[in-house]
N, C-alpha and C. Protein backbone atom coordinates (compact mmCIF):
# COMPACT_ATOMS: atom_id res chain seq x y z
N UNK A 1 0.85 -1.19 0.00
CA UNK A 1 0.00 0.00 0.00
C UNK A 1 0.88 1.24 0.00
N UNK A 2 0.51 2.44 -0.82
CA UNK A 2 1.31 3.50 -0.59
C UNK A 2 0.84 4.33 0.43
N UNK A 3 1.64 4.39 1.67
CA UNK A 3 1.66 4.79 2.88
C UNK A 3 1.46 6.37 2.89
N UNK A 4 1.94 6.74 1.78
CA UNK A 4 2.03 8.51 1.77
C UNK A 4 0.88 9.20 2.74
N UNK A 5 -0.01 9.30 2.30
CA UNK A 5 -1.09 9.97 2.72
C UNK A 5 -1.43 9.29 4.55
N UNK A 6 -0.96 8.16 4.48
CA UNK A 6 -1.72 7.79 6.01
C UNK A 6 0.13 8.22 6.98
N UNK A 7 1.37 8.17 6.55
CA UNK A 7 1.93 8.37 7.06
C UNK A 7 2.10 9.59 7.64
N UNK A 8 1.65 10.43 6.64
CA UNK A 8 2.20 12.28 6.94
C UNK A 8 0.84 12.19 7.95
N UNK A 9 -0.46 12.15 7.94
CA UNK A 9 -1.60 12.04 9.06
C UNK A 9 -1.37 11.58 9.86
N UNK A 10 -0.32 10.62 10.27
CA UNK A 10 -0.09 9.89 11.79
C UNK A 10 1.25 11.08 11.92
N UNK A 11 1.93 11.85 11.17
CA UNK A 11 3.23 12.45 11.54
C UNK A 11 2.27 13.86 12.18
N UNK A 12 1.33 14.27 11.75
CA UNK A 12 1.28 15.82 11.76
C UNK A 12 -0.34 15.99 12.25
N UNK A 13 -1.44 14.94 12.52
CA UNK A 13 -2.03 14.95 12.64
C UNK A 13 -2.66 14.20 14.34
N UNK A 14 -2.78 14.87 15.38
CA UNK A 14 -2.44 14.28 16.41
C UNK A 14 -4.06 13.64 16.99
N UNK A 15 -3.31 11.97 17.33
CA UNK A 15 -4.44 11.44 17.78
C UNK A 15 -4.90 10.12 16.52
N UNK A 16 -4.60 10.18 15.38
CA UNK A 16 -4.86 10.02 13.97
C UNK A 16 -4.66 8.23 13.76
N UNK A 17 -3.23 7.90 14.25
CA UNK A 17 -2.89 7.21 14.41
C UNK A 17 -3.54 5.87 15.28
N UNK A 18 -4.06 6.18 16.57
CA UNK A 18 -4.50 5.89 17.10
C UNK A 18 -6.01 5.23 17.00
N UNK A 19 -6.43 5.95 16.46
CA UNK A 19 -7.87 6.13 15.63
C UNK A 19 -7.58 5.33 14.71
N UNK A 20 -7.04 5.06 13.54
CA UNK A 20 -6.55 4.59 12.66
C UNK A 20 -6.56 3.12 13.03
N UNK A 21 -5.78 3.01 14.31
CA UNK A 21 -5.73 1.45 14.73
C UNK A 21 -7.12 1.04 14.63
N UNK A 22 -8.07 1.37 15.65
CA UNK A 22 -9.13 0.93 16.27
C UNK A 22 -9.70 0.91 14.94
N UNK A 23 -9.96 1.76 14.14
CA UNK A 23 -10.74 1.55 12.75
C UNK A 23 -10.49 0.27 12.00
N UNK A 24 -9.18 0.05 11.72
CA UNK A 24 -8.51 -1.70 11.08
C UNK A 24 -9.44 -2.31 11.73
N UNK A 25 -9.34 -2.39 13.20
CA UNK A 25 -9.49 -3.53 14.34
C UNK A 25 -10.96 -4.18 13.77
N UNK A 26 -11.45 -3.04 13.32
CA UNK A 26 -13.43 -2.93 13.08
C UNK A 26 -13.45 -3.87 12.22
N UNK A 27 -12.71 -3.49 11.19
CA UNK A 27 -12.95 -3.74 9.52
C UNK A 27 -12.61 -5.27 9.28
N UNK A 28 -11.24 -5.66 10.18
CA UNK A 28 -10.70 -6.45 10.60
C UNK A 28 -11.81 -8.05 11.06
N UNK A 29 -12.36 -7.57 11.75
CA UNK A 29 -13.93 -8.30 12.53
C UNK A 29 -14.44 -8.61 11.60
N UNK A 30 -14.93 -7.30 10.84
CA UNK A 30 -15.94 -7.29 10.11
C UNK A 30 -15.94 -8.20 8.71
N UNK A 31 -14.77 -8.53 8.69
CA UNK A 31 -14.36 -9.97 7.56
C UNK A 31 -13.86 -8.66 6.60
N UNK A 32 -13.52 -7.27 6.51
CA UNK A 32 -12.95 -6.83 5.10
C UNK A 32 -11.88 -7.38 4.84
N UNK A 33 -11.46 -7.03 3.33
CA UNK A 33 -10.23 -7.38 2.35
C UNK A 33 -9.38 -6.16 3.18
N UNK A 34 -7.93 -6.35 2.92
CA UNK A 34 -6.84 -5.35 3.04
C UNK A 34 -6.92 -4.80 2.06
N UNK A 35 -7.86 -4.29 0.81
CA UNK A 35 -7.74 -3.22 -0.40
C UNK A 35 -8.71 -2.41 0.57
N UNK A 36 -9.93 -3.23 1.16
CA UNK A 36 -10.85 -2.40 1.86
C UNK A 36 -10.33 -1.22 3.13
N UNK A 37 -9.00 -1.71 3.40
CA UNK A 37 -8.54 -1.30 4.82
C UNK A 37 -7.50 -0.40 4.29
N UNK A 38 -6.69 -0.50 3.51
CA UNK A 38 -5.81 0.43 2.17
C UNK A 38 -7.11 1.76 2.43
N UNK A 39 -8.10 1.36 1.19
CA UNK A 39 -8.96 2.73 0.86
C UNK A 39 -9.29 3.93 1.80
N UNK A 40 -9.82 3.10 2.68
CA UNK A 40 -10.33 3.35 4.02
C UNK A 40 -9.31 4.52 4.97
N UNK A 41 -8.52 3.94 4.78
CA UNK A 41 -7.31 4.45 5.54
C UNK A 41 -6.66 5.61 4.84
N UNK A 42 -6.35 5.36 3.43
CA UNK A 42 -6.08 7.12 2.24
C UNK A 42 -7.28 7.66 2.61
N UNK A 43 -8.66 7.41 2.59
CA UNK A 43 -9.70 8.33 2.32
C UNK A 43 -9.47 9.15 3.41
N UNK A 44 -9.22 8.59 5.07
CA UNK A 44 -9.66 9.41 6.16
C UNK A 44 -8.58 10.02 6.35
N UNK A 45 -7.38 9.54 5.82
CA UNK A 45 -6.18 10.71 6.16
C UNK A 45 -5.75 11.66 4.79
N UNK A 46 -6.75 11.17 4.00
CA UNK A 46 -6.62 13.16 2.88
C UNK A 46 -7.90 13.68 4.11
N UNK A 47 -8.67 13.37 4.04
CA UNK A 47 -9.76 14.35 5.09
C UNK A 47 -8.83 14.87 6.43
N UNK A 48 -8.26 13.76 6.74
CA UNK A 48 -7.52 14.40 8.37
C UNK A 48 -6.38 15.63 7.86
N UNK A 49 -5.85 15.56 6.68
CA UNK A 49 -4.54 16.46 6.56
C UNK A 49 -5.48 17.76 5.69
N UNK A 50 -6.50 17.39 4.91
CA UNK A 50 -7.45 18.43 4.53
C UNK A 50 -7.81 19.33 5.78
N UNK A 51 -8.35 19.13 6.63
CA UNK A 51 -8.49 19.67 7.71
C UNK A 51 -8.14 19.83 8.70
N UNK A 52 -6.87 19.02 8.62
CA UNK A 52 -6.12 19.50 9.96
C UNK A 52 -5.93 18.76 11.60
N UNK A 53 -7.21 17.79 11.63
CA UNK A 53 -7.32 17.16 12.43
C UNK A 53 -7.68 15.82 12.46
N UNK A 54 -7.96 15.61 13.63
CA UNK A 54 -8.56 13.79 13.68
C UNK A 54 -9.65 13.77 13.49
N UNK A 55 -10.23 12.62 11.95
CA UNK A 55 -11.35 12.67 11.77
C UNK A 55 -12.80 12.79 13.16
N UNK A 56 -12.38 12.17 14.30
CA UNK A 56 -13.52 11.90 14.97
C UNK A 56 -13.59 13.37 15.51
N UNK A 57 -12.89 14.56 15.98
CA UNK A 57 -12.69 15.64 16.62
C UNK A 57 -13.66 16.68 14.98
N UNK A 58 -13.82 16.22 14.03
CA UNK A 58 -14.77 17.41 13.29
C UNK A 58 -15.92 17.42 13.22
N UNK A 59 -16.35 18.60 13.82
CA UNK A 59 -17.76 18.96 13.35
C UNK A 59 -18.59 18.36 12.26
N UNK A 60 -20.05 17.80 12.27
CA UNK A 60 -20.52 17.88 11.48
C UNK A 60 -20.41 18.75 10.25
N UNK A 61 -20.48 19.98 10.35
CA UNK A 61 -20.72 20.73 9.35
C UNK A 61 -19.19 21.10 8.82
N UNK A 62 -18.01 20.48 9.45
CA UNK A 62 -17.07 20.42 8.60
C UNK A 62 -16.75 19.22 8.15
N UNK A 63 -17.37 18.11 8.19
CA UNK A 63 -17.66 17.02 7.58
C UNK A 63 -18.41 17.09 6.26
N UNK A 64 -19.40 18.07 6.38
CA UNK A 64 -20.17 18.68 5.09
C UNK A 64 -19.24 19.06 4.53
N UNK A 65 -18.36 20.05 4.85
CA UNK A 65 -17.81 20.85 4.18
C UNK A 65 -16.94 20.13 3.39
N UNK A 66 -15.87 18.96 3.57
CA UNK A 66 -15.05 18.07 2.76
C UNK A 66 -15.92 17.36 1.82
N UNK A 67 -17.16 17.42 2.33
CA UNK A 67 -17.56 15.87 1.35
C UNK A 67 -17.81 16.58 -0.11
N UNK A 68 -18.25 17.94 0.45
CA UNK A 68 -18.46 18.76 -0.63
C UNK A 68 -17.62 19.15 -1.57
N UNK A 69 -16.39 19.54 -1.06
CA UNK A 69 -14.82 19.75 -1.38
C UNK A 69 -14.26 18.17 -2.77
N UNK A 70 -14.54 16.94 -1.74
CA UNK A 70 -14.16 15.77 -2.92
C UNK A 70 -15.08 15.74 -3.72
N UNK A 71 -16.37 16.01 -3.61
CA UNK A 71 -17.46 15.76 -4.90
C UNK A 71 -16.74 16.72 -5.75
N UNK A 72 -16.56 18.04 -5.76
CA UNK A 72 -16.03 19.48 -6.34
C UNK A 72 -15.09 19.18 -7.39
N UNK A 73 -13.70 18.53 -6.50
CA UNK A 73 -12.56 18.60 -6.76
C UNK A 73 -11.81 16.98 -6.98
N UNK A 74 -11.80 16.57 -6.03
CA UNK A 74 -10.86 14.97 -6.05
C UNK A 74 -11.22 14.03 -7.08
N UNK A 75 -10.27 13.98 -7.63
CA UNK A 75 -10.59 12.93 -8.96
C UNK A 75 -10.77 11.23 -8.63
N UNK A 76 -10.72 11.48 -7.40
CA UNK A 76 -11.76 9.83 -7.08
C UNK A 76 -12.67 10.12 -6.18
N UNK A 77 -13.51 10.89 -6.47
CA UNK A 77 -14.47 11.35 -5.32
C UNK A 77 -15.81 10.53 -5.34
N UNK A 78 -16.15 9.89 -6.21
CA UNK A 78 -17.26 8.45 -6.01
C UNK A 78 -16.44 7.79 -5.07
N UNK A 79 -15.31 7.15 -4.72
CA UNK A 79 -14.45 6.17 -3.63
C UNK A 79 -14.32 7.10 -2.67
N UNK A 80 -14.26 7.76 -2.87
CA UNK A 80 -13.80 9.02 -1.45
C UNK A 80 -14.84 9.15 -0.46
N UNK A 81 -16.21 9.75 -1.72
CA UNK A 81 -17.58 10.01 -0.72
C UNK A 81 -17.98 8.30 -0.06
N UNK A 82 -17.89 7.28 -0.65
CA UNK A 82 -18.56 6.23 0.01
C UNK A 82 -17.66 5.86 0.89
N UNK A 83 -16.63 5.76 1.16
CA UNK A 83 -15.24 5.58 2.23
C UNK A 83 -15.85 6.65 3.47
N UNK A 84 -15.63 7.89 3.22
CA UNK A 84 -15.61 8.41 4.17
C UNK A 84 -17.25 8.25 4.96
N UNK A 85 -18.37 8.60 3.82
CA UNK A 85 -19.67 8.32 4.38
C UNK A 85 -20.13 7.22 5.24
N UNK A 86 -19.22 5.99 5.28
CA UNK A 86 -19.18 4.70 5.89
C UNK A 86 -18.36 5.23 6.89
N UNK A 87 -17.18 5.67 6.71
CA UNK A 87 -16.47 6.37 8.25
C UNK A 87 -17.07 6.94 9.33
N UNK A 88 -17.94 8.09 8.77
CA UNK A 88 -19.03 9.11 9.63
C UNK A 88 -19.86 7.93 10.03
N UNK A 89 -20.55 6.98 9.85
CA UNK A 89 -21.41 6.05 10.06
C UNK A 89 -20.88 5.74 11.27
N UNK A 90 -19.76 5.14 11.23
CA UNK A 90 -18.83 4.46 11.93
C UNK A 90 -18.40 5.34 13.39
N UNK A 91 -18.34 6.76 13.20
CA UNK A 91 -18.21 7.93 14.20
C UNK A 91 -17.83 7.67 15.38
N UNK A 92 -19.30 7.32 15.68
CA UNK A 92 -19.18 6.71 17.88
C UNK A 92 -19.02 5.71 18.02
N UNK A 93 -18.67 5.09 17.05
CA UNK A 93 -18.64 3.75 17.34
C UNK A 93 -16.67 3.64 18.02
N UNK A 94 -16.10 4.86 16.92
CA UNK A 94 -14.51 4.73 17.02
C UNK A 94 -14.50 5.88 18.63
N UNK A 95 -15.44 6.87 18.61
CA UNK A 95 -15.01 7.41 19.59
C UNK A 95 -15.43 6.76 20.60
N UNK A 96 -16.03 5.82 20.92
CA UNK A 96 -16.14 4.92 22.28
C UNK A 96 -14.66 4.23 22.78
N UNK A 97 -14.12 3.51 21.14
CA UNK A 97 -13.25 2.69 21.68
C UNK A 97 -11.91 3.36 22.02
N UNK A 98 -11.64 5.13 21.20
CA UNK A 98 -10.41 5.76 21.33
C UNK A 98 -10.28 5.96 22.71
N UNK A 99 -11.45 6.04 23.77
CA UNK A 99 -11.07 6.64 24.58
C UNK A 99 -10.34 5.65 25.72
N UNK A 100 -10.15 4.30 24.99
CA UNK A 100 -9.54 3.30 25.85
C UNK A 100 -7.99 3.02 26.02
């Protein structure tokens, strides 16, 4: 997998990493493929370095605001919006377990 995008988000993005684990752990359970856990993982760390933070720490309405941004702009933004829209799904489910 090319690490780029999830590496600089665990370097500069605090908390990210962490989050990141517990998300695998899910997907992991959940019987996904490692392409599924690849995607998953670029989608939420262009959003985390797009904005600056750890996906679970944004606002709704700056959650709007990206999804709007990849429909706009990102030239894989059909994979982007359903990645991340399954992420937001996913929300409390990761902030229950980060806080362990």
């Amino acid at each position: 997998m090319s690490t780029t995008y999830y590496d600089e988000a665990c370097r500069k993005v605090e908390g990210f990493e962490k989050m990141a684990e517990h998300f695998i752990k899910r997907l992991v359970i959940d019987g996904k493929t490692r392409s599924t856990h690849e995607n998953y993982l670029r989608q939420m760390s262009k959003m985390a370095l797009h904005c600056g933070k750890n996906p679970l720490d944004l606002e709704p309405d700056e959650i709007d605001n990206y999804l709007y941004f990849i429909v706009n702009r990102d030239t894989d933004s059909q994979s982007s919006f359903k990645h991340l829209v399954h992420f937001n799904t996913s929300k409390s489910f990761l902030a229950k377990y980060s806080e362990n």
